[in-house]
Protein backbone atom coordinates (compact mmCIF):
# COMPACT_ATOMS: atom_id res chain seq x y z
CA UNK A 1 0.00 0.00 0.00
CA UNK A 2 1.59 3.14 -0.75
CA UNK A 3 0.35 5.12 2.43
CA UNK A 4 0.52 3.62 6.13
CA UNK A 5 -0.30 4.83 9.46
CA UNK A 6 2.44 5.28 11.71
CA UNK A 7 2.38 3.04 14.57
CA UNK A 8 1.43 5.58 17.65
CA UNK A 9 -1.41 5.70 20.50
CA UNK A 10 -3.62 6.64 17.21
CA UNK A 11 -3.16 3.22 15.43
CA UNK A 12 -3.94 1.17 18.34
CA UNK A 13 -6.80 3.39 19.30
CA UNK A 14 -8.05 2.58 15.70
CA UNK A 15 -7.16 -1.22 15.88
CA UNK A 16 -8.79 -1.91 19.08
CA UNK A 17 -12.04 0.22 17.50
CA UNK A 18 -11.53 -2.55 14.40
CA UNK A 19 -11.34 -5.22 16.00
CA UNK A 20 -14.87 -4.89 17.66
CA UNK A 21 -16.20 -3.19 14.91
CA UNK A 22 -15.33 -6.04 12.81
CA UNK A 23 -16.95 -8.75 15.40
CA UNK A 24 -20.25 -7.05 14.44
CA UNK A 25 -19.92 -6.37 11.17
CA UNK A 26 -19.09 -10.32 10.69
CA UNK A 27 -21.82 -11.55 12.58
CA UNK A 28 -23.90 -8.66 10.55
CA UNK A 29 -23.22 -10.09 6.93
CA UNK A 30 -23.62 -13.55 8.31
CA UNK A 31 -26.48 -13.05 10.38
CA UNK A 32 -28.42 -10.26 9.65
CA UNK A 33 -27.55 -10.24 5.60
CA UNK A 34 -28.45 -13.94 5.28
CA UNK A 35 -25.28 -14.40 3.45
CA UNK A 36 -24.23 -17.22 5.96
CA UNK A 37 -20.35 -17.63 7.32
CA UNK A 38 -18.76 -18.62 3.83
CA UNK A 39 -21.35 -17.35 0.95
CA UNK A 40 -20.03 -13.58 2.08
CA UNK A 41 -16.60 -14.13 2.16
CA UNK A 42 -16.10 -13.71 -1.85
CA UNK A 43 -18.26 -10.71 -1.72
CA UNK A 44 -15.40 -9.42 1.03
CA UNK A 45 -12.81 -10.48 -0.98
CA UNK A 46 -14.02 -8.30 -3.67
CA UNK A 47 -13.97 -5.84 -1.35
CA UNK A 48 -11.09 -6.03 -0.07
CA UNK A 49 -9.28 -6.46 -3.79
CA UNK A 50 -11.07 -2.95 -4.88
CA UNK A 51 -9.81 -1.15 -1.65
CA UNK A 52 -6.21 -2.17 -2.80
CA UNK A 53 -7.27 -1.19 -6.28
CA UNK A 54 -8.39 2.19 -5.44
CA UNK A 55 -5.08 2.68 -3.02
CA UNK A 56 -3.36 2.34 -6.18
CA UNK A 57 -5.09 4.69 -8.43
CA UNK A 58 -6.15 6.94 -6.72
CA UNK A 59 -3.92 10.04 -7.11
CA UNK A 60 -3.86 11.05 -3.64
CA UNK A 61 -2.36 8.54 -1.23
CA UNK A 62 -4.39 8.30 2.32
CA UNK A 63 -3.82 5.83 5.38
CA UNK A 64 -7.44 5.78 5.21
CA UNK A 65 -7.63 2.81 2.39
CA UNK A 66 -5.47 0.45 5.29
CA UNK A 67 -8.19 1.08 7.50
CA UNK A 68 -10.65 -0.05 5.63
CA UNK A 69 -8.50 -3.00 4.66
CA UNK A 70 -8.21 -3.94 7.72
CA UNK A 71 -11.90 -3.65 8.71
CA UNK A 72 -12.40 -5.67 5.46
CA UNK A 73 -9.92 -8.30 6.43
CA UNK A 74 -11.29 -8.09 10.38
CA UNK A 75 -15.11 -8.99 9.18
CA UNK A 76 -13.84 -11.91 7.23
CA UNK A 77 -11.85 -13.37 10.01
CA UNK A 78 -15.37 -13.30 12.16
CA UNK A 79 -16.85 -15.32 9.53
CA UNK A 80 -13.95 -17.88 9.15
CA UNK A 81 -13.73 -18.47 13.16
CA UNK A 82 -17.56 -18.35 13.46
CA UNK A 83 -17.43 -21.36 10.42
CA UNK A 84 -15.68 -23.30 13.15
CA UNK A 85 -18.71 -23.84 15.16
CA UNK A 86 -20.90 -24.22 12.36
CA UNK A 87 -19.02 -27.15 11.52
CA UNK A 88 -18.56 -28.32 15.05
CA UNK A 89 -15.06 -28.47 15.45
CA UNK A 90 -14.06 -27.82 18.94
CA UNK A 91 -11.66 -25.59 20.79
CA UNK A 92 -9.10 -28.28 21.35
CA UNK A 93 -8.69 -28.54 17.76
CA UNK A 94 -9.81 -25.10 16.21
CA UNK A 95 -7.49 -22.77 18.29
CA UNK A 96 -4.21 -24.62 18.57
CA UNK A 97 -4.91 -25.55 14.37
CA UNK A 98 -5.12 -21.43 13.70
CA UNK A 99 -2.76 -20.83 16.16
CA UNK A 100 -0.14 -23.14 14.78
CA UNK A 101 -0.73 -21.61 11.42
CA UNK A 102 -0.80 -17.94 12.60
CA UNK A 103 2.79 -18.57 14.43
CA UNK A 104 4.22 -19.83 10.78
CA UNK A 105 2.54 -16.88 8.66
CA UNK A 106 4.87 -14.32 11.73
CA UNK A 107 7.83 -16.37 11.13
CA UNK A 108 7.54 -15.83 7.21
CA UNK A 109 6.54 -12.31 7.29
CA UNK A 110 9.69 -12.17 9.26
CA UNK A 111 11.75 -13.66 7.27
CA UNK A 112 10.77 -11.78 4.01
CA UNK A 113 9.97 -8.40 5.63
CA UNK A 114 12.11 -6.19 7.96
CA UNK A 115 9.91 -5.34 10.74
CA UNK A 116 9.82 -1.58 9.94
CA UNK A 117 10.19 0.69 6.99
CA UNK A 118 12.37 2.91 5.69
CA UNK A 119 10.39 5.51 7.75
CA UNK A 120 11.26 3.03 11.10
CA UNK A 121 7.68 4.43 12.39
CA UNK A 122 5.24 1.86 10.68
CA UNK A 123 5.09 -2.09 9.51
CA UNK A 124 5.92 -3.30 6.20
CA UNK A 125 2.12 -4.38 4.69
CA UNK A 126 3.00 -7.19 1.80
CA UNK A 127 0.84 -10.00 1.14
CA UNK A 128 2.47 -12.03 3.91
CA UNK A 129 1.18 -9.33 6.19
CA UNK A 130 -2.66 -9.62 5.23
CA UNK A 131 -1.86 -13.45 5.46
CA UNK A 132 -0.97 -12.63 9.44
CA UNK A 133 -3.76 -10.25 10.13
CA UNK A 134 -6.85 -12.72 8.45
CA UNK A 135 -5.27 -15.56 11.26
CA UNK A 136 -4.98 -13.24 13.89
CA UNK A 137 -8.86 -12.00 13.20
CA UNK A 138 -9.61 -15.66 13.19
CA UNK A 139 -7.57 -16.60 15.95
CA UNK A 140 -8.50 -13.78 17.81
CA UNK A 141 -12.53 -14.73 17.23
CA UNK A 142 -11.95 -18.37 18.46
CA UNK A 143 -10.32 -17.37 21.50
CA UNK A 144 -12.65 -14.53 22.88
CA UNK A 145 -15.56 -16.99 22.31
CA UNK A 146 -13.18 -19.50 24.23
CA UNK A 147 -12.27 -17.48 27.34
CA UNK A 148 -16.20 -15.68 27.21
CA UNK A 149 -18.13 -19.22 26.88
CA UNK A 150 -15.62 -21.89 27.61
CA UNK A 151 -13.90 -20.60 31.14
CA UNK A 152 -17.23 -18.89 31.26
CA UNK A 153 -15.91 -15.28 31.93
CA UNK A 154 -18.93 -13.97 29.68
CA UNK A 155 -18.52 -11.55 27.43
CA UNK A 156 -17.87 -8.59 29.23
CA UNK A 157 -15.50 -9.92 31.50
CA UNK A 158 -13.52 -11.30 28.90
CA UNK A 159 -13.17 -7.88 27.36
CA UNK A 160 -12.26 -6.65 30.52
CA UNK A 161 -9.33 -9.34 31.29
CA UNK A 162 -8.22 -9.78 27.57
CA UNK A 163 -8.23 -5.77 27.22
CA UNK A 164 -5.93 -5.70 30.19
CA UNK A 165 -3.46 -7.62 29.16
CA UNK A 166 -3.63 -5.23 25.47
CA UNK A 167 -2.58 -3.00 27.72
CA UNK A 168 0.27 -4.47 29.08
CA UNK A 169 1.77 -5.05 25.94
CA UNK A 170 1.64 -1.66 24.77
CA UNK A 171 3.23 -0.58 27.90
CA UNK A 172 6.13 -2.91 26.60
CA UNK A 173 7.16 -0.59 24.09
CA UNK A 174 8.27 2.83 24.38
CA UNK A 175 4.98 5.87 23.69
CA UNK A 176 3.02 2.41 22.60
CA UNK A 177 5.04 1.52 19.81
CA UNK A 178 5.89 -2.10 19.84
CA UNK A 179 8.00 -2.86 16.33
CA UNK A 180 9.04 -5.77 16.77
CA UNK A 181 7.42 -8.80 14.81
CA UNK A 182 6.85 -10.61 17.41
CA UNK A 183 5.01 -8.39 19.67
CA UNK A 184 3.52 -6.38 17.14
CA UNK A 185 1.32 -9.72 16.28
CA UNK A 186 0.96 -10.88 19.74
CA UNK A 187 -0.71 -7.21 20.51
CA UNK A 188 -2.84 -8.17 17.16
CA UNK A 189 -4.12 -10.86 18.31
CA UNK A 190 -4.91 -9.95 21.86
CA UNK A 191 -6.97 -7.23 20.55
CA UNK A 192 -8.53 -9.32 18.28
CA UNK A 193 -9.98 -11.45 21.51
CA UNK A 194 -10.71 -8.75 23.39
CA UNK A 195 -12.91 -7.23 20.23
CA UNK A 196 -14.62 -10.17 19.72
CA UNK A 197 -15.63 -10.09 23.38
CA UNK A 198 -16.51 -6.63 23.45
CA UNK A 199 -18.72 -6.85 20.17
CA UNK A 200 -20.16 -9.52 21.00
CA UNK A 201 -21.31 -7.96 24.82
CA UNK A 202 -22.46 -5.08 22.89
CA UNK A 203 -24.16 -6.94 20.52
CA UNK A 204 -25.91 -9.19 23.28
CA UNK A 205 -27.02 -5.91 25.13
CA UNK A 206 -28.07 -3.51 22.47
CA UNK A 207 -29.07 -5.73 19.52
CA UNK A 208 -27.15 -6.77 16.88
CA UNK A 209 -28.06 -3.98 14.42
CA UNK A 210 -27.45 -1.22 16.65
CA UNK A 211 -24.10 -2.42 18.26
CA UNK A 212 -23.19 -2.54 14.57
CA UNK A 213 -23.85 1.00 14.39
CA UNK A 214 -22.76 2.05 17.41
CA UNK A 215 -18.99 0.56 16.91
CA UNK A 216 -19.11 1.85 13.28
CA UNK A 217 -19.11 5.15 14.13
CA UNK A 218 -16.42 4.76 17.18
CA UNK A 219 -14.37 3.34 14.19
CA UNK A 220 -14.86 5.46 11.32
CA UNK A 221 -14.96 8.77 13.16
CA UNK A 222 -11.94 8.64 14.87
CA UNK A 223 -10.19 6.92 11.65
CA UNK A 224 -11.37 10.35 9.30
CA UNK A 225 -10.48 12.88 12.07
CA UNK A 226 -7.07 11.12 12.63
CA UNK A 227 -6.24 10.26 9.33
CA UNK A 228 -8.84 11.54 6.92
CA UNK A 229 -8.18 15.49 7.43
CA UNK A 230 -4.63 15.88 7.45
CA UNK A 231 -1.46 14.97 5.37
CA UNK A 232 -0.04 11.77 4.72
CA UNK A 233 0.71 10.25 8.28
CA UNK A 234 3.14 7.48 7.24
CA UNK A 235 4.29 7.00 3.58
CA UNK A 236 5.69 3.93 2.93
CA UNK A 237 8.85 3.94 0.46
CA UNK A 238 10.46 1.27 -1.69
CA UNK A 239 13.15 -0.26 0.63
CA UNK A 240 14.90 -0.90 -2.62
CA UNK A 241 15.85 2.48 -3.78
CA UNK A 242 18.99 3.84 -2.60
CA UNK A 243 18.80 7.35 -0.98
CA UNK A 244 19.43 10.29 -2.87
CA UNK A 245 21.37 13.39 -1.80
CA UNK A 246 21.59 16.87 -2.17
CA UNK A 247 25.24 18.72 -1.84
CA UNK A 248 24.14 21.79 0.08
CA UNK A 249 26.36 24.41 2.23
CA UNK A 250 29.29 22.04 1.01
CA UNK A 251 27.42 18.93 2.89
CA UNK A 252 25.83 15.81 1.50
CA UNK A 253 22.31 15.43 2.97
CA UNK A 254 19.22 13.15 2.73
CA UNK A 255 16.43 14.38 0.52
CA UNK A 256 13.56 15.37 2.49
């Protein structure tokens, strides 16, 4: 994608509001659409292709076609975990499965991307990196309904304990910023449970249609105010091209 967000208090203010937005807007296609678990995902992968489309050609780059990428790729993963029960495939074999396969997707994005740009404020996003964010969406739906049904925390209280271990991993890194592969997709992943718990709580007390609602607008307006209204926040630049220079004053400096 040619513009990112930098990774600050902003992103993970965003991703959190994703991640539960996303746990509605899942069970909102599937439920509420009639589209059923797998007969939306191609309609979302459409989606999701155009949005990559449009960050291409349109003229004007904006962090605000990752976003919705990312909400795109978060509904999805709702449907994929919630296919999981349909089929009746239990914890014991659905989580460690996606978990397994989640902890090989980090280890190639790691292996084929440095774990910051050129920038050194933002993630490389390649195709391995939408690989890692579907699992963690789909890892991070199986557990939340794991530790809210399963150890029988409920919903809410699962957003609470989940959430407050988010926390502590942001804490880990300096402002908020955690880099690293590593704990950049562990974070992911915790705040994908603790959104599915959270969406689904809201969904369970305000009705599914108006949680939906509600968590769209905590997404999209802070995502346009933060990113919508202002210049690019993180532009992401070809790692291969060397850096030019100017000679100015008699001194060889970066280009700005």
């Amino acid at each position: 994608m040619r513009s990112l967000p930098r990774i600050d208090s902003r992103y993970w203010f965003c991703l959190c509001a994703a991640s539960v937005f996303g746990t509605n807007t899942g069970d909102f296609v599937g439920d509420e659409l009639h589209l059923g678990h797998l007969s939306g995902l191609p309609w979302l992968a459409g989606l999701f292709a155009l949005i990559l489309l449009l960050d291409r050609i349109v003229r004007r780059p904006t962090p605000l076609w990752f976003w919705f990428a990312i909400i795109t790729v978060r509904t999805a993963a709702t449907n994929v975990g919630d296919m999981f029960h349909d089929w009746h495939i239990d914890f014991v074999v659905s989580i460690p499965v996606i978990l397994a396969l989640f902890v090989c997707a980090v280890w190639v994005y790691r292996q084929f991307s440095d774990a910051v740009t050129t920038l050194g404020d933002t993630v490389r996003v390649t195709p391995s990196y939408w690989v890692c964010m579907m699992l963690a969406g789909v890892l991070g739906t199986l557990a939340g309904d794991f530790v809210s049904f399963r150890l029988h925390l409920t919903p809410p209280g699962a957003a609470v304990v989940v959430g407050a271990l988010v926390t502590m991993m942001l804490s880990i890194g300096r402002r908020g910023e955690i880099l690293a592969p590593a704990l950049y997709w562990t974070t992911v992943a915790l705040i994908r449970t603790a959104g599915t718990a959270a969406g689904d709580a809201l969904a369970h007390a305000l009705s599914l249609p108006w949680s939906t609602l509600l968590t769209g607008l905590a997404f999209l307006v802070p995502v346009i105010a933060f990113y919508g209204t202002s210049r690019l926040t993180g532009r992401l630049k070809a790692p291969t091209l060397p850096i030019q220079s100017k000679q100015r004053d008699g001194r060889s400096l970066p280009d700005e």
